[in-house]
Protein backbone atom coordinates (compact mmCIF):
# COMPACT_ATOMS: atom_id res chain seq x y z
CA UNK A 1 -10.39 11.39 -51.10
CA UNK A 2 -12.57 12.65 -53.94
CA UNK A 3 -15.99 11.16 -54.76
CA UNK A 4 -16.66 9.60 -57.70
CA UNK A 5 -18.48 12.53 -59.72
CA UNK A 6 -15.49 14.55 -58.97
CA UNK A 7 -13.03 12.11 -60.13
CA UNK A 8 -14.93 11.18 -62.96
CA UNK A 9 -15.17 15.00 -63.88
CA UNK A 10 -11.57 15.16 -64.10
CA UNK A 11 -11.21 12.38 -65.72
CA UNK A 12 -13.85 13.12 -68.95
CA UNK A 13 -12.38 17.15 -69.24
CA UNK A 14 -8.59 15.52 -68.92
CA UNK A 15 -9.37 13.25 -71.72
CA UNK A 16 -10.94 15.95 -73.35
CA UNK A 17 -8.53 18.44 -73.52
CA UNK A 18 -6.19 15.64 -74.32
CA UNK A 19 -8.27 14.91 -77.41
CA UNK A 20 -9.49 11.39 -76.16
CA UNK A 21 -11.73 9.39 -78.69
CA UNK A 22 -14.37 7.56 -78.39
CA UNK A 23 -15.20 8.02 -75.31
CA UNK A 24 -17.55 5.80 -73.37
CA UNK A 25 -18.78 6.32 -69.45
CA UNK A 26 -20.48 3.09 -68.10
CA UNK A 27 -22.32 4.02 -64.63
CA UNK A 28 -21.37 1.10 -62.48
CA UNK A 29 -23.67 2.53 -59.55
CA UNK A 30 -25.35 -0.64 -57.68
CA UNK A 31 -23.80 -2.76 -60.06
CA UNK A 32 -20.44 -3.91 -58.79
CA UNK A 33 -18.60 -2.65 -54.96
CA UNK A 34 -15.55 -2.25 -56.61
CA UNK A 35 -15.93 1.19 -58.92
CA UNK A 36 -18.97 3.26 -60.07
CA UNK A 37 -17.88 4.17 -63.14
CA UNK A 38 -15.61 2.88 -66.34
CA UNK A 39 -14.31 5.13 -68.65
CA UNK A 40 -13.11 4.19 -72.16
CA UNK A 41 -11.43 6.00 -74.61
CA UNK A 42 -9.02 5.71 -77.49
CA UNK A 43 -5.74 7.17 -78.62
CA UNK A 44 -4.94 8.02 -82.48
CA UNK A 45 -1.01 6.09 -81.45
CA UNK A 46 1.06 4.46 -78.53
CA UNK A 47 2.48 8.08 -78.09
CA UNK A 48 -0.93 9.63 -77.59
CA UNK A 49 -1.80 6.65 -75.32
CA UNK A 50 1.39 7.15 -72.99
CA UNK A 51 0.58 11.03 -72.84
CA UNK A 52 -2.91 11.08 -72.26
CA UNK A 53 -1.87 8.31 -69.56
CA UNK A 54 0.60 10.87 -67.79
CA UNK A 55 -1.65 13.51 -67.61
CA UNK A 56 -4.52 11.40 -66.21
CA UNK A 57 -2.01 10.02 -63.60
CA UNK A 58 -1.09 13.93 -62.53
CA UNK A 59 -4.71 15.07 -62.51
CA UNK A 60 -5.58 12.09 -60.31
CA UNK A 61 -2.09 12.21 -58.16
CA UNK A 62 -2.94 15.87 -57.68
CA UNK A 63 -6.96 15.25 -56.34
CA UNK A 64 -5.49 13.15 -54.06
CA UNK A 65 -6.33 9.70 -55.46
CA UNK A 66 -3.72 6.94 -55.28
CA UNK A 67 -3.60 5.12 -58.94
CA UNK A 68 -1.64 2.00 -60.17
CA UNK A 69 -1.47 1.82 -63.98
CA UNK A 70 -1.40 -1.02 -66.04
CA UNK A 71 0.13 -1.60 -69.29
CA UNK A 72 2.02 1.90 -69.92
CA UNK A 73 5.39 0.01 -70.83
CA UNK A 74 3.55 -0.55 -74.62
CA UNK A 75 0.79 2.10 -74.96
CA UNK A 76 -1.14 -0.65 -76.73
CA UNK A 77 -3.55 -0.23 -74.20
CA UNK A 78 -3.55 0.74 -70.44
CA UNK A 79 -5.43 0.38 -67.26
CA UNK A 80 -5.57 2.90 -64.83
């Protein structure tokens, strides 16, 4: 399992070669047990939403980390 600077690493350059906006990082550290960081970005459509989706879910699948997804069927928004 990767640590959480890794994984969020992968996370901010696969959203950025995916051309993410608006991206936001909240540090979570000592704050809550359940994550140490948030990351929040937009698409430009539901299309760009679904794609930048699959690719995070390969880059993640492929580090090793187990994901569940949220909210794919629509694009309107999703949790991963």
């Amino acid at each position: 399992m990767p640590d959480a600077a890794a994984v969020l690493s992968a996370v901010t350059a696969t959203l950025d070669d995916n051309k993410a906006e608006d991206v936001v990082v909240i540090d979570l550290s000592g704050k809550t047990s359940i994550a140490d960081y948030m990351v929040i970005a937009c698409g430009t459509s539901q299309r760009h939403v679904g794609a930048m989706t699959s690719k995070l879910r390969e880059q993640l699948k492929a580090m090793g980390s187990g994901v569940s997804v949220e909210g794919e069927t629509h694009c309107d928004w999703v949790l991963i």
